[in-house]
Protein backbone atom coordinates (compact mmCIF):
# COMPACT_ATOMS: atom_id res chain seq x y z
CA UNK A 1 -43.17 -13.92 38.79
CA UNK A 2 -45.49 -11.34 40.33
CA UNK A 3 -48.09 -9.42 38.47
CA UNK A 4 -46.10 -6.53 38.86
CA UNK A 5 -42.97 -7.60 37.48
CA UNK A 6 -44.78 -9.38 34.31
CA UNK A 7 -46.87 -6.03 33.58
CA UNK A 8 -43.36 -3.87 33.77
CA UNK A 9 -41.68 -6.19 31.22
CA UNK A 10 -44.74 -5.99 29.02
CA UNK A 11 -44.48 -2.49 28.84
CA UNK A 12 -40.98 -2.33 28.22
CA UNK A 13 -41.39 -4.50 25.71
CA UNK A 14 -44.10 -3.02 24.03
CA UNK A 15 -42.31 0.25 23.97
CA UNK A 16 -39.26 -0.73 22.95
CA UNK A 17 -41.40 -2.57 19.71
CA UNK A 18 -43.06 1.10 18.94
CA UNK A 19 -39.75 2.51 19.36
CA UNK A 20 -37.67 0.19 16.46
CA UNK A 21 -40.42 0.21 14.05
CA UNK A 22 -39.90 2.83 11.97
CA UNK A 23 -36.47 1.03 11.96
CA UNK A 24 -37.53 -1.60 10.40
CA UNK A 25 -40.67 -0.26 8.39
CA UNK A 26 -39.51 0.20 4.49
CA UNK A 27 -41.79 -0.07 1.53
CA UNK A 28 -41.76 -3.05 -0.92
CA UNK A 29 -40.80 -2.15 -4.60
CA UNK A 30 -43.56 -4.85 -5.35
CA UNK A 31 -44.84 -1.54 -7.33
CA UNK A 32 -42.47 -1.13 -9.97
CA UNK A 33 -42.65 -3.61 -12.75
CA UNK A 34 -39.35 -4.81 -12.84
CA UNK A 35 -39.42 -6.87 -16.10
CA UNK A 36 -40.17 -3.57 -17.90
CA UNK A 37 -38.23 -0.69 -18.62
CA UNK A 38 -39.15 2.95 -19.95
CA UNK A 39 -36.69 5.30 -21.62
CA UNK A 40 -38.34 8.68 -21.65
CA UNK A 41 -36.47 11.88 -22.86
CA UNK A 42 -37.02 14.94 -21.02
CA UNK A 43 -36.07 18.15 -18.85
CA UNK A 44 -35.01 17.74 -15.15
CA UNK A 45 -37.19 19.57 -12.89
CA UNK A 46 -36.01 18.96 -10.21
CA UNK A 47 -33.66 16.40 -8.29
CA UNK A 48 -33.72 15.85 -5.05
CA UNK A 49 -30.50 14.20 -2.94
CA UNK A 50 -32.17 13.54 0.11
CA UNK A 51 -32.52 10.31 2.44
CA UNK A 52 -33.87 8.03 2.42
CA UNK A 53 -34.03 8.38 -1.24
CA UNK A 54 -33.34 10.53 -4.14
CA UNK A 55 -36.15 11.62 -6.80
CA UNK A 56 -36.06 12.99 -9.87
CA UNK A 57 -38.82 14.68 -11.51
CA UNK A 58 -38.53 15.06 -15.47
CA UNK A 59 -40.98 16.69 -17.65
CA UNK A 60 -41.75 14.60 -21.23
CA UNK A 61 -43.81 15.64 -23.69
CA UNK A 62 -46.89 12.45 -24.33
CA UNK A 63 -49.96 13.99 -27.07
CA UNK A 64 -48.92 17.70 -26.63
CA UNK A 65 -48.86 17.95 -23.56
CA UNK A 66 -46.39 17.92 -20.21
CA UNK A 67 -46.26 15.21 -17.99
CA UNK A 68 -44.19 14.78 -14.68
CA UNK A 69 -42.34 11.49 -14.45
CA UNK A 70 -41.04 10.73 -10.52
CA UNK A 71 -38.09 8.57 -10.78
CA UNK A 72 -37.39 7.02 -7.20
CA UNK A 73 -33.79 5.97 -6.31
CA UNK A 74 -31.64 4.87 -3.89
CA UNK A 75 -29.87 6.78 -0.75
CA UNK A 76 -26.98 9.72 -1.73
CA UNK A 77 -24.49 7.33 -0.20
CA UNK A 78 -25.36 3.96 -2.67
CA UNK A 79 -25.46 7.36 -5.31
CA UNK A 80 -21.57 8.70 -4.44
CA UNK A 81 -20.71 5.28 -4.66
CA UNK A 82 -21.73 5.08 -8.34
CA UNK A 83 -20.04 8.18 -9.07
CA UNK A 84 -22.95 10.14 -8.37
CA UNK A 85 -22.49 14.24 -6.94
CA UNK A 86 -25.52 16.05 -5.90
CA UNK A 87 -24.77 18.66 -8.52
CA UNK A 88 -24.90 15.89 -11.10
CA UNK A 89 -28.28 16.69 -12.21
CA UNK A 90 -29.75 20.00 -12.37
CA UNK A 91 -32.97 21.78 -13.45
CA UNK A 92 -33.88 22.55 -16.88
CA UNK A 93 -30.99 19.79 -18.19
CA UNK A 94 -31.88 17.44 -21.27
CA UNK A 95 -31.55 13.55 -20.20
CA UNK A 96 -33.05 10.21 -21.13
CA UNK A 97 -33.93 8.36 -17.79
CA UNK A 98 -34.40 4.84 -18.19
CA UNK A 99 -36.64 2.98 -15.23
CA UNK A 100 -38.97 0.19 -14.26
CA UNK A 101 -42.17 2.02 -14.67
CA UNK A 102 -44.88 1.85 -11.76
CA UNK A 103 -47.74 -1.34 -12.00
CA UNK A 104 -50.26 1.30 -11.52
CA UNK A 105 -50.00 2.87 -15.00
CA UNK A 106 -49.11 6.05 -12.95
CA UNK A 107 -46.22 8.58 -14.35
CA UNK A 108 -43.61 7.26 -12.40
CA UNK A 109 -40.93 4.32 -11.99
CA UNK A 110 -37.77 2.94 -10.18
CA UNK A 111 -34.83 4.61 -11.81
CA UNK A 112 -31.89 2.59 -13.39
CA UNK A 113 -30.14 5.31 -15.72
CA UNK A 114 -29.62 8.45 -17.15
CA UNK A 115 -27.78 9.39 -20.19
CA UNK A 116 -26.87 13.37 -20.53
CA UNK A 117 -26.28 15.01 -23.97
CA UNK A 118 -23.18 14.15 -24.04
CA UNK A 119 -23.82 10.23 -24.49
CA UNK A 120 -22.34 9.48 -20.48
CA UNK A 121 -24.18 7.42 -18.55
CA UNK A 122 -25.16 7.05 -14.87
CA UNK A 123 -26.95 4.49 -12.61
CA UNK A 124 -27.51 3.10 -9.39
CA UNK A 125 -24.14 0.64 -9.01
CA UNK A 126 -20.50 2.04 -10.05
CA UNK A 127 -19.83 2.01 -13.52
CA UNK A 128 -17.01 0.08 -15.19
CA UNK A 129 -13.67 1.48 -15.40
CA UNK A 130 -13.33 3.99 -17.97
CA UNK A 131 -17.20 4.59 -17.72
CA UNK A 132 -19.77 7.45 -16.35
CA UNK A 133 -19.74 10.94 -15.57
């Protein structure tokens, strides 16, 4: 094989490497403690349905004063499937989210749940028949 030839399919291969990495790049939840669990009460500041993954931001009260909790979850599709709208949260709302809080110590986890006011409950997978909101 000529020089030539071997340095054009080393390029191509290089590029086409550069070009599917992002692809394949995806961050470990290594940084949630997943043998722990939170349930904080709060307000919904915001929620955001976005790809590649939702976030909720709820405001609890720790000592007096505020603290914003980001709740990371999964895609809006995995969401709908659970029964999941993107009106199904909205600012200023009373919840209890329930998560596996971040290793760090840091106000923040890997959301499982939410229970509204009304005792219904939401996740990440589809509820049971006769369950949810």
């Amino acid at each position: 094989m000529s020089n030539k030839l071997a340095a054009a399919i080393a390029a191509l291969i290089a590029s086409l490497a550069v070009m599917i990495s992002p692809a394949l790049a995806h961050h470990s939840m290594a940084g949630f403690d997943r043998a722990q669990t939170v349930a904080l009460e709060g307000t919904v500041k915001e929620f955001s349905w976005t790809n590649p993954h939702c976030w909720i931001e709820l405001e609890t009260v720790k000592d007096g004063k505020t603290v914003i909790w980001n709740f990371e979850m999964t895609a809006p599709a995995y969401l709908v499937r659970a029964g999941w709208k993107k009106t199904s949260l909205q600012a200023g709302q009373k919840v209890t989210i329930t998560g596996n809080p971040l290793k760090s110590g840091e106000s923040g986890a890997l959301f499982v749940s939410v229970k509204f006011a009304d005792g219904t409950v939401l996740g990440q997978q589809a509820a049971p028949a006769g369950k949810g909101k």
